[in-house]
N, C-alpha and C. Protein backbone atom coordinates (compact mmCIF):
# COMPACT_ATOMS: atom_id res chain seq x y z
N UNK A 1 0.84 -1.19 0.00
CA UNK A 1 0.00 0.00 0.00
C UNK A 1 0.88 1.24 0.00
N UNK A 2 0.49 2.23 -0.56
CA UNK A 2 1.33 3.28 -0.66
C UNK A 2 0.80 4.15 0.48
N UNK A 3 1.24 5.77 0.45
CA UNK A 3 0.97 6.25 1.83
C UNK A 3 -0.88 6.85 1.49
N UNK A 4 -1.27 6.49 0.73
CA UNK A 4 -2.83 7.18 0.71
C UNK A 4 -3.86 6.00 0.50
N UNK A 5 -3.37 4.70 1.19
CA UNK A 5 -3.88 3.64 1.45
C UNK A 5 -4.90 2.81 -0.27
N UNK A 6 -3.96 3.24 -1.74
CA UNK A 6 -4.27 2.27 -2.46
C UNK A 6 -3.03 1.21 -2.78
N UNK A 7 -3.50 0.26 -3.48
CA UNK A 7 -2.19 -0.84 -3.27
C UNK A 7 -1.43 -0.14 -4.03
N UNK A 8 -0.28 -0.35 -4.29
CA UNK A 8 0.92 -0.20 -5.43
C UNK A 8 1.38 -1.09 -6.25
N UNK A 9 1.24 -0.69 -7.45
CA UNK A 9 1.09 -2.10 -8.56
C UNK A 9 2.46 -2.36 -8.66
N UNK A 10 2.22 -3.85 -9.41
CA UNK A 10 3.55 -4.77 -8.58
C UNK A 10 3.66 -4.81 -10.34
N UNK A 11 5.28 -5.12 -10.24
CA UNK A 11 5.80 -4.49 -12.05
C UNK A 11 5.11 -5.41 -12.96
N UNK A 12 4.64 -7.01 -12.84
CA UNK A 12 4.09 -7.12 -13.90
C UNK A 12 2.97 -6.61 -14.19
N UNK A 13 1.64 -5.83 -13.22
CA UNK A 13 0.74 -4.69 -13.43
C UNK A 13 0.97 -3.84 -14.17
N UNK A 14 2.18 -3.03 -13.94
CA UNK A 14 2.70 -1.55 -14.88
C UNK A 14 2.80 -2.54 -16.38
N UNK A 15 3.72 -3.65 -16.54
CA UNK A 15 3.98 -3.95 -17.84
C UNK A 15 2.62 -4.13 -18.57
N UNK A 16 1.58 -5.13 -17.57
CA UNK A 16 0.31 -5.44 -18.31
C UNK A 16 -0.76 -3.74 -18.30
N UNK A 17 -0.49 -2.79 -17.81
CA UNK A 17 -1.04 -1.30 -17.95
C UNK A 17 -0.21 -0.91 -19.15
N UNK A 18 1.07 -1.32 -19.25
CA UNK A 18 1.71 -0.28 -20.46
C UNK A 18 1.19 -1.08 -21.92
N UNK A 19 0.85 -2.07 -21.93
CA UNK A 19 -0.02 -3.05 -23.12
C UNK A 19 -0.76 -2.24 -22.94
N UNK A 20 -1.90 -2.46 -21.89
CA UNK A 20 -2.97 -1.76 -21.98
C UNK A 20 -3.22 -0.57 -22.61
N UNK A 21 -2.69 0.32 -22.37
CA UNK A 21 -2.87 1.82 -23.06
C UNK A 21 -1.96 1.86 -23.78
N UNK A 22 -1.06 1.15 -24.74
CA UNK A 22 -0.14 1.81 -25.92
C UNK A 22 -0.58 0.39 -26.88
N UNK A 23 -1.74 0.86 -27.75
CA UNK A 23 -1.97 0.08 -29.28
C UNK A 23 -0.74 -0.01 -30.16
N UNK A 24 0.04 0.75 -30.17
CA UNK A 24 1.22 1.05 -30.99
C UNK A 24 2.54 0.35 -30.06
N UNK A 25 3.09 -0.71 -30.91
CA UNK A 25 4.38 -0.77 -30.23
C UNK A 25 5.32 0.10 -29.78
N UNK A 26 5.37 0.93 -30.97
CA UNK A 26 6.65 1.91 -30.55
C UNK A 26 6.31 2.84 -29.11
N UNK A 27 5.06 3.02 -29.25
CA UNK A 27 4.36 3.43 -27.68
C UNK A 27 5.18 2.99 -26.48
N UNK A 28 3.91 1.57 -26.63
CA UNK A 28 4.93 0.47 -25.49
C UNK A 28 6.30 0.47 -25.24
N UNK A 29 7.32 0.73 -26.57
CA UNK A 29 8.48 -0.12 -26.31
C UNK A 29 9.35 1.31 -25.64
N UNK A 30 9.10 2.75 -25.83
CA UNK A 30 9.56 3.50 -25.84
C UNK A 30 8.87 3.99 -23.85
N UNK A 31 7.66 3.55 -23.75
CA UNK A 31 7.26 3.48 -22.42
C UNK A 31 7.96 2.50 -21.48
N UNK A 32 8.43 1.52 -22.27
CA UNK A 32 8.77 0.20 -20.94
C UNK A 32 10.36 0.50 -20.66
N UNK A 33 10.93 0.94 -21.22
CA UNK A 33 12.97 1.18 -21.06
C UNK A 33 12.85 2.10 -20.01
N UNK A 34 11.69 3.13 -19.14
CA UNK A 34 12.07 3.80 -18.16
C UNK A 34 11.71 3.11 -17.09
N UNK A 35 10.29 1.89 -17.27
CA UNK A 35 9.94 1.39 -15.99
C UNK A 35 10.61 0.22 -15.86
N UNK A 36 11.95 0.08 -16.70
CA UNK A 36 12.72 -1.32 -16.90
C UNK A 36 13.60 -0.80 -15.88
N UNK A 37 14.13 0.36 -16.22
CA UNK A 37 15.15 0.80 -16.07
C UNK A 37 15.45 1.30 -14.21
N UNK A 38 13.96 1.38 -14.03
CA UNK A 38 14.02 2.32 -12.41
C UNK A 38 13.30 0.93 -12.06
N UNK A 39 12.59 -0.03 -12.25
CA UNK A 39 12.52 -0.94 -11.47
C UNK A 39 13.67 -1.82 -11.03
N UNK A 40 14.44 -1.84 -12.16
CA UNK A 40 16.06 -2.58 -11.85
C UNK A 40 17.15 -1.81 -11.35
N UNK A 41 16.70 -0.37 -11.45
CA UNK A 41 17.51 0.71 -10.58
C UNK A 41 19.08 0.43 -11.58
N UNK A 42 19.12 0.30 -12.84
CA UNK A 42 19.90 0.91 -13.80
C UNK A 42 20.43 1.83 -14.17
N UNK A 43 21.69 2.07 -15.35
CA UNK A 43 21.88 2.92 -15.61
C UNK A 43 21.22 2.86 -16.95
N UNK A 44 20.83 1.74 -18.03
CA UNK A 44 21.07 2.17 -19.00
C UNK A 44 19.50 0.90 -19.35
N UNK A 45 19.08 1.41 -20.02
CA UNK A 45 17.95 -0.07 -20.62
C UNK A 45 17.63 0.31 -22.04
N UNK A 46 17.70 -0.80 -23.33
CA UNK A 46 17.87 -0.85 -24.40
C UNK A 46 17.31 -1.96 -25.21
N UNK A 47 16.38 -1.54 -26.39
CA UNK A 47 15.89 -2.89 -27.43
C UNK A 47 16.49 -2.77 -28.06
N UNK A 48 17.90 -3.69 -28.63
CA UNK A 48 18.08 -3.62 -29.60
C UNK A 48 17.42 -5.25 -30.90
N UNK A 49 16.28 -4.56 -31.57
CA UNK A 49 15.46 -4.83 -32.86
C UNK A 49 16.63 -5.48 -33.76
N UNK A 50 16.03 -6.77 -34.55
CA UNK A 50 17.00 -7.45 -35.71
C UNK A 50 15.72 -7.91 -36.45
N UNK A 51 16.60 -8.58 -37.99
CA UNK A 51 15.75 -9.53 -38.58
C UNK A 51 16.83 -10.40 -38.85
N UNK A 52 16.16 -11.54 -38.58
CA UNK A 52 17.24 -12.92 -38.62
C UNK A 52 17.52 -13.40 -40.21
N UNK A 53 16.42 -12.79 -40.58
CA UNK A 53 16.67 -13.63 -42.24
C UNK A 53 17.59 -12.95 -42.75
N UNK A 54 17.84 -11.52 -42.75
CA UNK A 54 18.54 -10.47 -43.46
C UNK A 54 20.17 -10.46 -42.45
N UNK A 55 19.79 -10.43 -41.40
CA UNK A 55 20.94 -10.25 -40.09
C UNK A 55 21.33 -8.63 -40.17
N UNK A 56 20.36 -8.09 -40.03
CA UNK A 56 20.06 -6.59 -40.05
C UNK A 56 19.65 -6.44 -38.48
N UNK A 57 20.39 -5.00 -37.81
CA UNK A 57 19.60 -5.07 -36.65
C UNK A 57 19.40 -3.15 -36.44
N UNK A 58 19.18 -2.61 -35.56
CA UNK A 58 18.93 -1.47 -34.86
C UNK A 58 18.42 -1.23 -33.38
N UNK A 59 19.07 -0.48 -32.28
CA UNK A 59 18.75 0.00 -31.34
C UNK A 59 17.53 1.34 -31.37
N UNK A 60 16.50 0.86 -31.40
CA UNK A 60 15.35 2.20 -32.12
C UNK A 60 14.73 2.61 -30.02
N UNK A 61 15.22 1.99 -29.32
CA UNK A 61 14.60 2.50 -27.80
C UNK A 61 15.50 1.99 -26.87
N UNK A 62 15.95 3.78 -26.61
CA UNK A 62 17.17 3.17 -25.50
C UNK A 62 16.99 4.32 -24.38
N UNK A 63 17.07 3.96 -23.47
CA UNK A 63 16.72 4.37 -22.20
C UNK A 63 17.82 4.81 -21.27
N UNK A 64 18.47 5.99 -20.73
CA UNK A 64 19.24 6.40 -19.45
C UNK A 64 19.28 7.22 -18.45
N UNK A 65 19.90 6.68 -17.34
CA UNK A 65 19.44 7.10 -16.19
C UNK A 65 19.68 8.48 -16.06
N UNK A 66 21.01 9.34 -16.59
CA UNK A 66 21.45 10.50 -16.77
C UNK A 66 22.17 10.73 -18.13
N UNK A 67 23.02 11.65 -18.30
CA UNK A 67 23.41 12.00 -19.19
C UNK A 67 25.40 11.38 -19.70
N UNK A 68 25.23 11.49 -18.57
CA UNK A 68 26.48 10.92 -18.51
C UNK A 68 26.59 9.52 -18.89
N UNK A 69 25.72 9.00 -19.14
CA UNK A 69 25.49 7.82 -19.75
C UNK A 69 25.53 7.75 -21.17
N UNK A 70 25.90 6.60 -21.55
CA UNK A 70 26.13 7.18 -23.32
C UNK A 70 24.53 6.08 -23.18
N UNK A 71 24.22 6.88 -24.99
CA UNK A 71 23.01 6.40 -25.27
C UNK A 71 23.35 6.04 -26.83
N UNK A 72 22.91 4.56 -26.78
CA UNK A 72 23.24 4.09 -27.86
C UNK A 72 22.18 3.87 -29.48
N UNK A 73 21.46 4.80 -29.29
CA UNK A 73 20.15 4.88 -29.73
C UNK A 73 20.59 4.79 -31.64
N UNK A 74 19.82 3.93 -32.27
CA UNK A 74 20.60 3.88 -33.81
C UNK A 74 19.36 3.90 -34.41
N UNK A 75 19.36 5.09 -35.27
CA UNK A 75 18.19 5.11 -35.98
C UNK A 75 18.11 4.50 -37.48
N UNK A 76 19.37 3.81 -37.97
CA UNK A 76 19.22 3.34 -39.20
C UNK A 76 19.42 1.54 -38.76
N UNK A 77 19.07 0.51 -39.67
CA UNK A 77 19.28 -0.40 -40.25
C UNK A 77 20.85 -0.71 -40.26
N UNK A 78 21.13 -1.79 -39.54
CA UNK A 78 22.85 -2.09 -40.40
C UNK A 78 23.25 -3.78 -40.05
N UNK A 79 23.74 -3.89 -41.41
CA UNK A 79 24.47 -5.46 -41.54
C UNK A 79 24.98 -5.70 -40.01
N UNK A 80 24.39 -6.73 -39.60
CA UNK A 80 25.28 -7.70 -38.21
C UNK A 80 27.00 -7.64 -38.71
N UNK A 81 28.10 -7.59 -38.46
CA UNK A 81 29.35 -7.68 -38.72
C UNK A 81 29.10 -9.11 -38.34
N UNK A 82 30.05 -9.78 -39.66
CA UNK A 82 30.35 -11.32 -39.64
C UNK A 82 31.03 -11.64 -38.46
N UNK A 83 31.97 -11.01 -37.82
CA UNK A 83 32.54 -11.50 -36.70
C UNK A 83 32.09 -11.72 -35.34
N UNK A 84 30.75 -10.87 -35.88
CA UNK A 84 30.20 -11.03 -34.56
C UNK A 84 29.54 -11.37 -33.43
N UNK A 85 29.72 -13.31 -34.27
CA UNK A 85 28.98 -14.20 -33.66
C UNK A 85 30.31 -15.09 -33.05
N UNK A 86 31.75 -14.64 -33.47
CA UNK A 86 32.82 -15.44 -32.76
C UNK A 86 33.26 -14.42 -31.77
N UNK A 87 33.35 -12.82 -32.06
CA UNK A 87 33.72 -11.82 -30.93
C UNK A 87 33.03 -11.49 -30.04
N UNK A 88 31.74 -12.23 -29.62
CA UNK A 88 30.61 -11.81 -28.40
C UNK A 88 29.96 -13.27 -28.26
N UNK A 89 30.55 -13.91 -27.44
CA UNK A 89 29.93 -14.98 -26.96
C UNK A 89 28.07 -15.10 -26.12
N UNK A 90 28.20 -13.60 -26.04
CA UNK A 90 26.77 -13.68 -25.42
C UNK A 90 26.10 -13.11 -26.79
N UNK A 91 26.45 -12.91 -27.98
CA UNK A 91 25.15 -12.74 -29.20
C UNK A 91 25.35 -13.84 -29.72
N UNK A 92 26.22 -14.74 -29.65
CA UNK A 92 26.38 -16.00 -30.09
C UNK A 92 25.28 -17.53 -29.44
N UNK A 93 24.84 -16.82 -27.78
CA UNK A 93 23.91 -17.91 -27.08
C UNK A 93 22.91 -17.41 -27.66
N UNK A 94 22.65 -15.62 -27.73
CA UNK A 94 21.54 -15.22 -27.92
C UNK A 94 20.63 -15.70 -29.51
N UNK A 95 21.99 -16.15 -30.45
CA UNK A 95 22.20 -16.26 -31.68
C UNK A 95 21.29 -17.47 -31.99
N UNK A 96 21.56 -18.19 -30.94
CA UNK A 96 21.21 -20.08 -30.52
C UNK A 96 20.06 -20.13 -29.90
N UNK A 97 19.59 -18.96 -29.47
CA UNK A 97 18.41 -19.06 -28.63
C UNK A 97 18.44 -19.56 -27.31
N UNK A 98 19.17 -19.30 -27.10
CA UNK A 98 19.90 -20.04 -25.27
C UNK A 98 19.02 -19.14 -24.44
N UNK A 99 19.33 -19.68 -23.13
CA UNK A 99 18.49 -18.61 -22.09
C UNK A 99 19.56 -17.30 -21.81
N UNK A 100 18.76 -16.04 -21.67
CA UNK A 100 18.87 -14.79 -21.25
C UNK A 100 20.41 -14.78 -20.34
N UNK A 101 21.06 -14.14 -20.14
CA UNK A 101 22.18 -13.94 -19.47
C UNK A 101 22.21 -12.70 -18.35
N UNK A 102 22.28 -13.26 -17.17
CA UNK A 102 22.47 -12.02 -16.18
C UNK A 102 23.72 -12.13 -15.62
N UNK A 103 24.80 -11.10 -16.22
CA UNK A 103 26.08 -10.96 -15.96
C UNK A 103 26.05 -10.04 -14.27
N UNK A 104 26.97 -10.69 -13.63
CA UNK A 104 26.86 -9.93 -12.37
C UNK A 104 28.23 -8.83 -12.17
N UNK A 105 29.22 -9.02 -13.12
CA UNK A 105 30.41 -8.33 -13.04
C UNK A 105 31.06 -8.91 -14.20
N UNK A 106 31.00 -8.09 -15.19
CA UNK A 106 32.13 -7.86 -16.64
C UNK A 106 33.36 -8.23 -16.25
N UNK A 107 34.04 -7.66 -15.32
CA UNK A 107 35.22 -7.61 -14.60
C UNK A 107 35.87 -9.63 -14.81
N UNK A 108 34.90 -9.98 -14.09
CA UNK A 108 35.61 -11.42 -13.36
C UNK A 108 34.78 -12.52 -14.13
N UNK A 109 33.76 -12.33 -15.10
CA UNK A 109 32.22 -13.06 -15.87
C UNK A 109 34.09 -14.07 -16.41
N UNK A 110 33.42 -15.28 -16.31
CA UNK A 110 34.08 -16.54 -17.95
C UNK A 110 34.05 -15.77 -18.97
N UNK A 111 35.13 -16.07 -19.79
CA UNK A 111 35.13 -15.62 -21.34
C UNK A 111 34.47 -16.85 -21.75
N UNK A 112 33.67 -17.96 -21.28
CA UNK A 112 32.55 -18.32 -22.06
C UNK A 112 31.71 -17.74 -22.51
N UNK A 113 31.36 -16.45 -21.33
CA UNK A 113 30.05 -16.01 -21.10
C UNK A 113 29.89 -14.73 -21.38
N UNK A 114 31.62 -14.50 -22.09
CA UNK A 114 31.35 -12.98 -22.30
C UNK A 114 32.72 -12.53 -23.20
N UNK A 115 33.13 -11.74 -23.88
CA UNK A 115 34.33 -11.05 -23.89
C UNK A 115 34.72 -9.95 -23.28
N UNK A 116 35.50 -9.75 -22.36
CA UNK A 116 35.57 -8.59 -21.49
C UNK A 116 36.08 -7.70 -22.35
N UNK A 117 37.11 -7.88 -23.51
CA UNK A 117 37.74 -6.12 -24.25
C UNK A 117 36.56 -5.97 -25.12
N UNK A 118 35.47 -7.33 -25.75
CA UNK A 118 34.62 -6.43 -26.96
C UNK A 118 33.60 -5.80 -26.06
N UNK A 119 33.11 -6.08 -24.54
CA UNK A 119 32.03 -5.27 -23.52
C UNK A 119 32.54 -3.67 -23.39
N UNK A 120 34.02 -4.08 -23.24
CA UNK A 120 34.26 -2.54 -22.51
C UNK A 120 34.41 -1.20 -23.60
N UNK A 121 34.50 -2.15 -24.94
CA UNK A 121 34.97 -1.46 -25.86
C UNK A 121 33.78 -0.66 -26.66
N UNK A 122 32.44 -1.69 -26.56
CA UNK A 122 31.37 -1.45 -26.81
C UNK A 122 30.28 -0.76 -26.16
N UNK A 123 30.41 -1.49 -24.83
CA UNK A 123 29.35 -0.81 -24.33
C UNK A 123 29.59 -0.39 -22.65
N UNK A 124 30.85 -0.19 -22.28
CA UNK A 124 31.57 -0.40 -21.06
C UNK A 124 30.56 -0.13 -19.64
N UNK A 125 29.62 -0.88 -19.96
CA UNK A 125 29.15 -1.83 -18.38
C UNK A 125 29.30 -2.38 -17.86
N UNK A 126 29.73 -2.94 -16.50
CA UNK A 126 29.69 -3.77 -15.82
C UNK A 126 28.87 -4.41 -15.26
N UNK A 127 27.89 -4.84 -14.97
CA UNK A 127 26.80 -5.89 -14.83
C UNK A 127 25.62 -5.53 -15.51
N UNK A 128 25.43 -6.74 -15.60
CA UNK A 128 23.78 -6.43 -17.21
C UNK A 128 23.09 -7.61 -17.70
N UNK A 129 21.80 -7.62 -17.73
CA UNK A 129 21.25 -8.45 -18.37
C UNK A 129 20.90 -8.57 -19.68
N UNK A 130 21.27 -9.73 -20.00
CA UNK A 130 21.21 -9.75 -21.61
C UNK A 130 20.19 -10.63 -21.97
N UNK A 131 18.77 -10.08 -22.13
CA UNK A 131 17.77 -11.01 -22.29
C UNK A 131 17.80 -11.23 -23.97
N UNK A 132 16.79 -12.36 -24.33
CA UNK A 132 17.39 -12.56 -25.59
C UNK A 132 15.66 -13.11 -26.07
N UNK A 133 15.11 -12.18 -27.44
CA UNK A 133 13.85 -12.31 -27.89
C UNK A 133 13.93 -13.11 -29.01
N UNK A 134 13.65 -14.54 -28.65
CA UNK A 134 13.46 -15.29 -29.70
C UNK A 134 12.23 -16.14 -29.77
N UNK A 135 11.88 -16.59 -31.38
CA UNK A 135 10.85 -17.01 -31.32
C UNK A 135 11.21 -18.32 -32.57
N UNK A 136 10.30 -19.41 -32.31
CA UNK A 136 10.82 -20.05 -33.44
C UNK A 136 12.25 -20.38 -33.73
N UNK A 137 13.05 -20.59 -32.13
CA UNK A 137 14.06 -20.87 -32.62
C UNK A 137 14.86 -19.23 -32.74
N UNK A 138 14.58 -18.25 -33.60
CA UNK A 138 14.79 -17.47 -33.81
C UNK A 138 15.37 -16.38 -33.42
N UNK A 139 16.37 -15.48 -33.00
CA UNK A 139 16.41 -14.06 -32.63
C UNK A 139 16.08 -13.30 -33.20
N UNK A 140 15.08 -12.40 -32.47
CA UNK A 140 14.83 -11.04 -33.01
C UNK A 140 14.82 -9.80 -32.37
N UNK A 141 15.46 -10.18 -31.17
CA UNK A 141 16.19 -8.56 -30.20
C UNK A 141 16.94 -9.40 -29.16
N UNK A 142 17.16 -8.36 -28.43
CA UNK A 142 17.83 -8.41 -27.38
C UNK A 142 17.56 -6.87 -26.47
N UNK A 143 17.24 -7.65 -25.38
CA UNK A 143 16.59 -6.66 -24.35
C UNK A 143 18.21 -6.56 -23.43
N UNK A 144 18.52 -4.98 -23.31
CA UNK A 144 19.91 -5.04 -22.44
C UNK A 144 19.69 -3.98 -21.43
N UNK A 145 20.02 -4.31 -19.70
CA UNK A 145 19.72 -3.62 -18.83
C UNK A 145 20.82 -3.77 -18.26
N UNK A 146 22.17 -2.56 -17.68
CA UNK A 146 23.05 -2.62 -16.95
C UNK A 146 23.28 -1.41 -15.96
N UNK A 147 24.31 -1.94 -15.42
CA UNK A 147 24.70 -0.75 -14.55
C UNK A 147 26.36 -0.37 -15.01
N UNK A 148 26.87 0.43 -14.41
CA UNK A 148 28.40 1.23 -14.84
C UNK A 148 29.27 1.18 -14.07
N UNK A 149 28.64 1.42 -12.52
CA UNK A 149 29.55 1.95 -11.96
C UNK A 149 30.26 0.82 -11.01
N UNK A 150 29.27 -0.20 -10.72
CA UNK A 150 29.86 -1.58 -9.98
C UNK A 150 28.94 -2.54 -10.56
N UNK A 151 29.71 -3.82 -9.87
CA UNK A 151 29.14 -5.19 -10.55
C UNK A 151 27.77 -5.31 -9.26
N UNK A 152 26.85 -6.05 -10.04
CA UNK A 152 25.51 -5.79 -9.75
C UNK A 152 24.90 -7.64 -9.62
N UNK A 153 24.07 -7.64 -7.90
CA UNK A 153 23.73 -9.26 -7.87
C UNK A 153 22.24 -9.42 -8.54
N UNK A 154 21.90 -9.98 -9.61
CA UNK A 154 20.23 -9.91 -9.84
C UNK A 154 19.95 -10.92 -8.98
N UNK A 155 18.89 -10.49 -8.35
CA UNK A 155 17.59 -11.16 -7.62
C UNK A 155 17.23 -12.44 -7.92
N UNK A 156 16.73 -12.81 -7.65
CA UNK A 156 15.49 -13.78 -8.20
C UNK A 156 13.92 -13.29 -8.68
N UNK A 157 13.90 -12.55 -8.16
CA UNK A 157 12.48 -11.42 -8.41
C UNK A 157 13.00 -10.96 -9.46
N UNK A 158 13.83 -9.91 -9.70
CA UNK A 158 14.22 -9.48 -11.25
C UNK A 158 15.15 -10.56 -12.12
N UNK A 159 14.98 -11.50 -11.85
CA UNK A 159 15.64 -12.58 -12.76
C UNK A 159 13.77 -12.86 -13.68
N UNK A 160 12.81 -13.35 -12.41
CA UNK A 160 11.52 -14.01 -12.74
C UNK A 160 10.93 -12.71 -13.64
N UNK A 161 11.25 -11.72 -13.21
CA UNK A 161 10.41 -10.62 -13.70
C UNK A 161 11.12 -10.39 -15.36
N UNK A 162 12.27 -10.47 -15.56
CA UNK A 162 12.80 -10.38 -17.00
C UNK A 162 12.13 -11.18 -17.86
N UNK A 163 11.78 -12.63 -17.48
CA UNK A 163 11.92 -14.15 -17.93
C UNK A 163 10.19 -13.14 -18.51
N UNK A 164 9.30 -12.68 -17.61
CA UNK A 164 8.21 -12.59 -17.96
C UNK A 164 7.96 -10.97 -19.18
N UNK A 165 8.72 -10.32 -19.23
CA UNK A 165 8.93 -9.51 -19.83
C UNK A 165 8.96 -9.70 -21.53
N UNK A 166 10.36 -10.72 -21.85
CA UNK A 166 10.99 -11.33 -22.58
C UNK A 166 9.49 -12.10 -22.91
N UNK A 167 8.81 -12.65 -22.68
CA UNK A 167 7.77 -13.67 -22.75
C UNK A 167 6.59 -13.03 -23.16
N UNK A 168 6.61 -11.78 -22.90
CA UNK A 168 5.64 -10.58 -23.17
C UNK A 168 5.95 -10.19 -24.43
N UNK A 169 7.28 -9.60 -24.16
CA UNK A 169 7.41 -8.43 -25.56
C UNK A 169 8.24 -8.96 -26.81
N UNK A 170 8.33 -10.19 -26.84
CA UNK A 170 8.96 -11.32 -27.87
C UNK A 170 7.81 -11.20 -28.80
N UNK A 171 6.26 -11.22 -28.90
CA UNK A 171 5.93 -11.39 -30.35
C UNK A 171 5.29 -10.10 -30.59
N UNK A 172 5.40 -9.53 -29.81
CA UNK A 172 5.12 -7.63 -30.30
C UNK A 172 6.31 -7.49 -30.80
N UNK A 173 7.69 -7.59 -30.04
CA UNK A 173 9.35 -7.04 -31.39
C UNK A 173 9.18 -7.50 -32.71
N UNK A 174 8.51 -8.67 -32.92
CA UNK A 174 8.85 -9.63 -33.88
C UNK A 174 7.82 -8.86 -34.88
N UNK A 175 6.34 -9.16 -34.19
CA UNK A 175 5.41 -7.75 -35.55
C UNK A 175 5.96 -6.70 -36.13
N UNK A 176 6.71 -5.87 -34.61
CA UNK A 176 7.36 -4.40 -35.04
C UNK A 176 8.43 -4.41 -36.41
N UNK A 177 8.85 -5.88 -36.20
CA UNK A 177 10.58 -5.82 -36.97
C UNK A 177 9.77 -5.65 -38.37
N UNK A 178 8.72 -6.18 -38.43
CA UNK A 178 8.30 -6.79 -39.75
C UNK A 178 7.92 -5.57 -40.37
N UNK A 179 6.69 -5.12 -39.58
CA UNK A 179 6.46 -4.18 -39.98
C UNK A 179 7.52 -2.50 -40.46
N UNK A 180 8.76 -2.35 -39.59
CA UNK A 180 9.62 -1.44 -40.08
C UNK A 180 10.41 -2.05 -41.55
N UNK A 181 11.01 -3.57 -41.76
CA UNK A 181 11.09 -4.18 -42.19
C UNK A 181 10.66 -3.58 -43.83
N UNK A 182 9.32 -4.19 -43.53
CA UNK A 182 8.11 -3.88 -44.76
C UNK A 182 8.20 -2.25 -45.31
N UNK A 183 8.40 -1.88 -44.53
CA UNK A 183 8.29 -0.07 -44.47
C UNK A 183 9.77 1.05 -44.56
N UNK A 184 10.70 0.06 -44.89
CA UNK A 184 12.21 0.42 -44.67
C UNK A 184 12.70 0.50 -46.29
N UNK A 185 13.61 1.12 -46.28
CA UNK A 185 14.25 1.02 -47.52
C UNK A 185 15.57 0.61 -47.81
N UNK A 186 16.08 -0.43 -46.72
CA UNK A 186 17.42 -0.74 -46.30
C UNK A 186 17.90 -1.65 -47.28
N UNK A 187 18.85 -1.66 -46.78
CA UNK A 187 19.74 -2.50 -47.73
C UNK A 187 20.41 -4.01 -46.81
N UNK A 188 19.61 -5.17 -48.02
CA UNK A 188 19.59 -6.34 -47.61
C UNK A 188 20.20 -7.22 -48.15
C-alpha cells in the first residue's frame, strides 16, 4: 500500500497497464525502457530490434538514467558484422536461442560467457542483463539492462520478472521488426 492507502502495482501490473494503453508498439516499447530501467535501478535499458533472415539489426529504444550515460540509440538499419557471432559470446547464445544472461560483473564473468575487451569497448558496463527475444528458434532482439559503476547481484524477483517480460514483448518485437522491415528502404 502506498501512503494514501491504495495498493501499489507490482511491475508485472505496470507492464500489463503499459499493453494496456499503448496500441502502438513503438508506444509500449519507448514506455517500458524507463519502468525497466528504475525498477532494476539501472543505468542504462535498451531494445536492440533485428531480422534474422537479413541479419540486419537497430537499437530504435534506449533508455538512461542521466546524461552521462552514453546512449546508444541507432536510428538506421545495419548489416550484423560477420565476426560477430565469434567476438561476443553472449550474441552467439543469444544467436542459438539459449536462455537470457544475467552478468553480475564484466570484470571477473568466464570468457565463455562474455568477452571482457569487446564489452568494454562497446558498451563499457559492468553488470547487465542480456535477455534474448526469440521465437521459433529465432532471434529477433535483445533486451539489455546494466549498470556502470559496480558489478551488480540480480535477484530472483528481477531474474523471474525479465523471464516474464521477454515472454511478453517477444511477439510484439517480432510484428514491429516486420512491420519497419516492410516499411524500410534498407539495404539487404
Amino acid at each position: 500500500m502506498n501512503h494514501k492507502g491504495t495498493k501499489t502495482q507490482s511491475f508485472p501490473e505496470k507492464i500489463a497497464n503499459l499493453l494496456s494503453d499503448n496500441s502502438e508498439a513503438e508506444s509500449f516499447f519507448e514506455e517500458l525502457m524507463p519502468v525497466l530501467g528504475e525498477f532494476l535501478q539501472c543505468d542504462r535499458c535498451f531494445l536492440y530490434l533485428r531480422n534474422p533472415q537479413f541479419s540486419i539489426g537497430r537499437v530504435p529504444f534506449c533508455w538512461v538514467r542521466s546524461p552521462e550515460i552514453p546512449n546508444i540509440y541507432d536510428e538506421t538499419w545495419k548489416l550484423e558484422p560477420e565476426a560477430l557471432l565469434t567476438e561476443d559470446p553472449m550474441f552467439a547464445a543469444a544467436a542459438q536461442a539459449k536462455p537470457s544472461i544475467f552478468v553480475e560483473d564484466v570484470e571477473t564473468a568466464s570468457p565463455e560467457v562474455l568477452n571482457r575487451d569487446f564489452e568494454r569497448e562497446n558498451f563499457g558496463h559492468r553488470g547487465l542483463i542480456h535477455a534474448h527475444l526469440c521465437q521459433d528458434g529465432q532471434l529477433w532482439g535483445i533486451l539489455q539492462c546494466c549498470i556502470f559503476a559496480q558489478a551488480r547481484t540480480w535477484t530472483q524477483r528481477e531474474r523471474k520478472a525479465i523471464e516474464e517480460v521477454v515472454d511478453t514483448i517477444t511477439p510484439i518485437a517480432v510484428t514491429y521488426v516486420f512491420g519497419l522491415i516492410a516499411n524500410c528502404n534498407c539495404e539487404r
